[in-house]
Structure formats: structure tokens, C-alpha cells
N, C-alpha and C. Protein backbone atom coordinates (compact mmCIF):
# COMPACT_ATOMS: atom_id res chain seq x y z
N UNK A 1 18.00 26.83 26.28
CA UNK A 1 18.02 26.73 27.73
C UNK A 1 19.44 26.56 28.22
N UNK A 2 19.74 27.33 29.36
CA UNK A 2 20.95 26.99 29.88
C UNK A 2 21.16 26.07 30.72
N UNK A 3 22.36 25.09 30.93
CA UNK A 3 22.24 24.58 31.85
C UNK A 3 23.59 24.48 32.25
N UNK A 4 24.52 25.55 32.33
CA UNK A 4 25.88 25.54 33.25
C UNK A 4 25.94 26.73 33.94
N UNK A 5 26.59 26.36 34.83
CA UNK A 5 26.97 27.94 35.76
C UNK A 5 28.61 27.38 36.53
N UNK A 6 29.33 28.66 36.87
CA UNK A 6 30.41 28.77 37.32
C UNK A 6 30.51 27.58 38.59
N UNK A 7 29.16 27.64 39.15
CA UNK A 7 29.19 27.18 40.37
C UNK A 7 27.31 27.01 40.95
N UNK A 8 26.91 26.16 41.14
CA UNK A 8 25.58 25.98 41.19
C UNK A 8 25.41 24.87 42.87
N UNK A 9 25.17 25.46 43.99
CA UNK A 9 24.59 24.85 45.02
C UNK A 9 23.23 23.98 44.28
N UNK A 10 23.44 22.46 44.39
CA UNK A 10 22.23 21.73 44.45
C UNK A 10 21.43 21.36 45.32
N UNK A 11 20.92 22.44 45.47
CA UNK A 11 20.08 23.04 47.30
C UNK A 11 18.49 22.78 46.80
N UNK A 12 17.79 22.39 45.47
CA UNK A 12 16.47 22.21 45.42
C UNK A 12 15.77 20.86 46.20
N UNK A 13 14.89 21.33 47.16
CA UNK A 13 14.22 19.84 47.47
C UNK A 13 13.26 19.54 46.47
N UNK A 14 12.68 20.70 45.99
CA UNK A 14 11.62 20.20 44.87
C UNK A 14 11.96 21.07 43.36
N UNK A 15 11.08 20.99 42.60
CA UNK A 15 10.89 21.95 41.38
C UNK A 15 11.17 23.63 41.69
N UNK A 16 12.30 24.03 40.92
CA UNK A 16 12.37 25.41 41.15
C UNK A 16 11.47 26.29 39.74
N UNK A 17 10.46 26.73 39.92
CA UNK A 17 9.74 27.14 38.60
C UNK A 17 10.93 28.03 37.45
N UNK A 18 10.65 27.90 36.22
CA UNK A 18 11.52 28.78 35.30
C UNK A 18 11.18 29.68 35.29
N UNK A 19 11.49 30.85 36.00
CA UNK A 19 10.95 32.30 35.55
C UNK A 19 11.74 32.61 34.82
N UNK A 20 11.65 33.60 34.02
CA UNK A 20 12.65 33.88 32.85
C UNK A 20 13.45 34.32 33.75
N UNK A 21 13.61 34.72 34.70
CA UNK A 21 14.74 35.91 35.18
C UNK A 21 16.03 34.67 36.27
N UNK A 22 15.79 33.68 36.57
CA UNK A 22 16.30 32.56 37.31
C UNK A 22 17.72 32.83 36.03
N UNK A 23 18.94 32.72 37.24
CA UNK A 23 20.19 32.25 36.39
C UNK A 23 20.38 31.53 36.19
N UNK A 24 21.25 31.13 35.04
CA UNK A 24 22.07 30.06 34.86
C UNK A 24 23.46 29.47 35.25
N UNK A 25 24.02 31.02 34.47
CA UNK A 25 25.59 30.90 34.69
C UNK A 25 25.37 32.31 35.10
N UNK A 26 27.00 32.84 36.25
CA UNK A 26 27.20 33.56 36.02
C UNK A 26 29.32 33.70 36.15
N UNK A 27 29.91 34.09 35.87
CA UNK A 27 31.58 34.22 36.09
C UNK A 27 31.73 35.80 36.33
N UNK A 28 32.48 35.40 37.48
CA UNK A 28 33.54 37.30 37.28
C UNK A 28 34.32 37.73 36.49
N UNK A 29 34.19 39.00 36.25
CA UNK A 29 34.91 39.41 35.12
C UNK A 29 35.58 40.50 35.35
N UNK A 30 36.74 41.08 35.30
CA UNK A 30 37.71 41.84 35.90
C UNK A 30 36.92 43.25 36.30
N UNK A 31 37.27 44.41 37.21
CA UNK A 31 37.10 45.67 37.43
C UNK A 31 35.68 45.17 38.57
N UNK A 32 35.25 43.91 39.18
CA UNK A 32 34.13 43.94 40.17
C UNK A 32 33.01 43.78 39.11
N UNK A 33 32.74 43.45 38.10
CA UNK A 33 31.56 43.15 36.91
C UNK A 33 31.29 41.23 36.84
N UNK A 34 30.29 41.09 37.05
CA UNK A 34 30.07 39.66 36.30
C UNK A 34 29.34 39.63 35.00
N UNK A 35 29.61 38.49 34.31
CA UNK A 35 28.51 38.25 33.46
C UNK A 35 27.55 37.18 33.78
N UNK A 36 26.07 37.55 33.30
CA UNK A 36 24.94 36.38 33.79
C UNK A 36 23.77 36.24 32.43
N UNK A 37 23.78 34.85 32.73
CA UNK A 37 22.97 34.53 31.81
C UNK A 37 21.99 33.96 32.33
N UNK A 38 20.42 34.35 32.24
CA UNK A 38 19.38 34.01 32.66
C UNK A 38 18.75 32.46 31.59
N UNK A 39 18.02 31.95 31.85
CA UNK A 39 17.19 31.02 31.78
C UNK A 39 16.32 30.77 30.14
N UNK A 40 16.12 32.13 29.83
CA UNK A 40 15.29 32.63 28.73
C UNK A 40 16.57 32.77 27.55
N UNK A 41 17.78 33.21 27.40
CA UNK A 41 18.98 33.10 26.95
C UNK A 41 19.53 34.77 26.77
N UNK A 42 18.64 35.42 27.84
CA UNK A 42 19.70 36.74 27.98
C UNK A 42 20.43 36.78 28.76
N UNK A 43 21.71 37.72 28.30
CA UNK A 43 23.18 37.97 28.51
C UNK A 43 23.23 38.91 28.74
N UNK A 44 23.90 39.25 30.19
CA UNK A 44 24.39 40.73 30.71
C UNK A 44 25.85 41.05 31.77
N UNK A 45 25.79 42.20 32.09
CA UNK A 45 26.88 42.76 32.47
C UNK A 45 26.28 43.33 34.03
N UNK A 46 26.67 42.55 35.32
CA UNK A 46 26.40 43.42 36.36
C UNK A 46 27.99 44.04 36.82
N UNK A 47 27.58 45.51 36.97
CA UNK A 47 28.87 45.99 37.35
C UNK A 47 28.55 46.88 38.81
N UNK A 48 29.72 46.70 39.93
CA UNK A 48 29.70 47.08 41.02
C UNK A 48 30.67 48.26 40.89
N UNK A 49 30.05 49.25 41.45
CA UNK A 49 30.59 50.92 41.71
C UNK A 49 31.33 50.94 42.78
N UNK A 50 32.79 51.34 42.84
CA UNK A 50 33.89 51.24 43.87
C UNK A 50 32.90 51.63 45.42
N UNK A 51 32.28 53.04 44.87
CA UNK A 51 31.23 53.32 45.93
C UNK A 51 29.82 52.48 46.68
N UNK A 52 29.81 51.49 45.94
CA UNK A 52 28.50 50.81 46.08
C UNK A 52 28.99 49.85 47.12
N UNK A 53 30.42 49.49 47.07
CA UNK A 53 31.09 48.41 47.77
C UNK A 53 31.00 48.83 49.19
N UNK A 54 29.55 49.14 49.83
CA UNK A 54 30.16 49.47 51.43
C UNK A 54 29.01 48.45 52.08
N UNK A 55 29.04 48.53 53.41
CA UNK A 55 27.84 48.03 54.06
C UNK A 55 27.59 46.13 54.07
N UNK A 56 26.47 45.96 53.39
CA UNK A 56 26.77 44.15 53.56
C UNK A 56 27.56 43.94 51.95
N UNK A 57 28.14 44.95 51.34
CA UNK A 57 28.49 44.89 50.46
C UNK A 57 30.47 44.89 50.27
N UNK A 58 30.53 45.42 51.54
CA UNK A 58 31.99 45.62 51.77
C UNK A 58 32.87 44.62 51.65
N UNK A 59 32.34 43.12 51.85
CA UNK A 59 33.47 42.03 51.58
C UNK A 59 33.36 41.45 50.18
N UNK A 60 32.91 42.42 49.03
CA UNK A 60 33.08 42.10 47.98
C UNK A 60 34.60 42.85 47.32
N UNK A 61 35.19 43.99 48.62
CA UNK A 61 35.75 44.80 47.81
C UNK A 61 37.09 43.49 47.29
N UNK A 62 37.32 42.12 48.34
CA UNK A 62 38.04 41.56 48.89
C UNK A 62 38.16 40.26 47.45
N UNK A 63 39.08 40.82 46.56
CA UNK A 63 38.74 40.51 45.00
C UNK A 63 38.55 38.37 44.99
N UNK A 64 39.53 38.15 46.13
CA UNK A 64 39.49 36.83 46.29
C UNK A 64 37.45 36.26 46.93
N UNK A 65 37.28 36.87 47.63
CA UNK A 65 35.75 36.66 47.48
C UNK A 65 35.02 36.79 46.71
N UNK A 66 35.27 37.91 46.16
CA UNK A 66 34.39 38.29 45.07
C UNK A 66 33.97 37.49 43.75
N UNK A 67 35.42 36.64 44.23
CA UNK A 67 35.30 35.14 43.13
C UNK A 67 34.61 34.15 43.60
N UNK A 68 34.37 34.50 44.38
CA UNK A 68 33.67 33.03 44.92
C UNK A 68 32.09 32.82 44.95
N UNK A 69 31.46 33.82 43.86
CA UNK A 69 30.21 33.81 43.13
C UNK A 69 29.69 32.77 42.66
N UNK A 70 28.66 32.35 43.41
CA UNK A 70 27.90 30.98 42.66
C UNK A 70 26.65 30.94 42.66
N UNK A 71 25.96 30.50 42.21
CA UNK A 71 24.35 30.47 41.90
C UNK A 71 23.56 29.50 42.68
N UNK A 72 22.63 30.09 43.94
CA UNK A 72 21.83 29.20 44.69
C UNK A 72 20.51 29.63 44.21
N UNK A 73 19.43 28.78 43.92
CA UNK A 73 17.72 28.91 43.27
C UNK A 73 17.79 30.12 42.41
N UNK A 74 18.90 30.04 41.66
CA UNK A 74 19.06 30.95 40.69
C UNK A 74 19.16 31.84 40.38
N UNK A 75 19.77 32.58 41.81
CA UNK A 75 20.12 33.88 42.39
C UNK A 75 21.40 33.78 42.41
N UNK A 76 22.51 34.73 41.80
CA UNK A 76 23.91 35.22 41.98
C UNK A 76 23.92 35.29 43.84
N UNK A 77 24.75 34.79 44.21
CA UNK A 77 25.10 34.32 45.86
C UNK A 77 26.74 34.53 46.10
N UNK A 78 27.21 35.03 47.04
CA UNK A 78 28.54 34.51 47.99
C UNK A 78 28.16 34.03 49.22
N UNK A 79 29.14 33.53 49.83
CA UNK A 79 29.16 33.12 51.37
C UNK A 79 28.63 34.03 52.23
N UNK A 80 27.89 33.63 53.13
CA UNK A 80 27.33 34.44 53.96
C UNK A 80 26.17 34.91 53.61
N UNK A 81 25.85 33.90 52.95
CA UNK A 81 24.34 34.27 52.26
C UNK A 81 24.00 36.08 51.74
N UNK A 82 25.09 36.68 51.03
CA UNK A 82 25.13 37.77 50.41
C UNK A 82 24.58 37.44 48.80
N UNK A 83 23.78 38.15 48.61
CA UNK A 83 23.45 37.57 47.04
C UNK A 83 22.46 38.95 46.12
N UNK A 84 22.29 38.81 45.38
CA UNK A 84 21.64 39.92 44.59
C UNK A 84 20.54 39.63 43.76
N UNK A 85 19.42 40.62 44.12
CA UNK A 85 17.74 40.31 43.40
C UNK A 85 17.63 39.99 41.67
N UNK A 86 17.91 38.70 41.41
CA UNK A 86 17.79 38.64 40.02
C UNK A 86 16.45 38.64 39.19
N UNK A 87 15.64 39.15 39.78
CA UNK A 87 14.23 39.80 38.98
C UNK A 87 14.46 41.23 38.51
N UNK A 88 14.98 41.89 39.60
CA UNK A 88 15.46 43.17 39.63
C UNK A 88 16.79 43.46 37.87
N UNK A 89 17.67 42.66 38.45
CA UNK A 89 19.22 42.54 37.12
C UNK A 89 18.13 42.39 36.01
N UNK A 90 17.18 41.08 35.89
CA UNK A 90 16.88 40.86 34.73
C UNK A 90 16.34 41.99 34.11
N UNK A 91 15.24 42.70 34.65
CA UNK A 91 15.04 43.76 34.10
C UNK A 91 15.68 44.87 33.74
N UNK A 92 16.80 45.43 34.48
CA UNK A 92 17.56 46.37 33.80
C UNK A 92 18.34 46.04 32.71
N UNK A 93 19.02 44.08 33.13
CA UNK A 93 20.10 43.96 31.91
C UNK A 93 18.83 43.73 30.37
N UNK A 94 17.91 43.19 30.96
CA UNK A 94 16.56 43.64 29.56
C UNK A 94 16.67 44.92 28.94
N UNK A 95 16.71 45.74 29.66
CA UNK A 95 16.70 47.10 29.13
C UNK A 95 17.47 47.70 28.44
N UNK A 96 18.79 47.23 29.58
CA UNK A 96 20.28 48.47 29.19
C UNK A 96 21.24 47.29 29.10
N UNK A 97 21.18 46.16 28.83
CA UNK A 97 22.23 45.02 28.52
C UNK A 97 23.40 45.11 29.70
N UNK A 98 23.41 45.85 31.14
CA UNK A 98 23.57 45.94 32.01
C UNK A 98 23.14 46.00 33.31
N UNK A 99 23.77 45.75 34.91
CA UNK A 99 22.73 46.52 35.89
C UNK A 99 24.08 47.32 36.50
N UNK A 100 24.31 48.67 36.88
CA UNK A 100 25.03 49.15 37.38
C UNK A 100 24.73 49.39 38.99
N UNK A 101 25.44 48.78 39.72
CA UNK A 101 25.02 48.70 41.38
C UNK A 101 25.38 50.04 41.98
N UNK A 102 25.22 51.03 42.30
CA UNK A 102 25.61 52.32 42.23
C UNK A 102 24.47 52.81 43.87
């Protein structure tokens, strides 16, 4: 079981259930990629496509934000309540030991 992350809001009022797919940790890792480790003890690679960076996605291009990735109810999060479906990651990085945001 994991129990560190880069950065973890302690935002639970009650029990957050373990689904396997809930993060743990996740850190940035150069070129717009993080790594995340889910709950169950898989390890992956989400990587963001220069192109993917538009829309509510555009203030990630902004590398100093992009650091500022932290884990709220066990969802990868930035400010502004921007964050990404980690049921969704888990299953591809299950698959392809990656999720490519494209």
C-alpha cells in the first residue's frame, strides 16, 4: 500500500473507499509526463502531447504550474480545480504502462 504523494490535500471528511485506481503519489517528470502510483502498487507514465496542451488544458503549458501537481481524493489535481480521470489513467497505464493525453 502506498502512502506518500508529492503533495496530498487532506480534504477527506469521511472514509475515501480504496478503489484500486485512487492515487497515491504522483511527481513531474521532465518533457510535461508524470509518474503515478495507484493504491493497488501500479506504476505509470502519464504523458501530455504539446498538442493536447490547449483549452482548460492550456495553463499546463506554463512548466512552473505544471509543477504544482498534487493529489486531492486521489485524483492527480492543479489549482483551479484542473485535474485528470484516474479510473480512466488506471486503465490504460494497466494496459500500456502509460496514458498518452493526445
Amino acid at each position: 500500500m502506498c502512502k506518500e504523494s508529492i503533495s496530498e490535500k487532506n480534504t477527506s471528511i469521511g472514509v475515501i473507499p480504496q478503489v484500486p485506481w485512487r492515487i497515491c503519489k504522483v511527481y513531474p517528470m521532465p518533457d510535461y509526463c508524470l509518474h503515478v502510483r495507484f493504491v493497488d502498487g501500479l506504476e505509470g507514465i502519464v504523458k501530455f502531447l504539446p498538442e493536447h496542451l490547449t483549452g482548460i488544458f492550456v495553463a499546463l503549458k506554463d512548466r512552473v504550474f505544471f509543477e504544482k501537481v498534487y493529489l486531492e481524493y486521489g485524483a492527480v489535481t492543479w489549482p483551479g480545480e484542473l485535474d485528470l480521470a484516474p479510473d480512466a489513467m488506471y486503465e490504460e497505464i494497466k494496459k500500456n504502462g502509460e496514458w498518452v493525453l493526445a
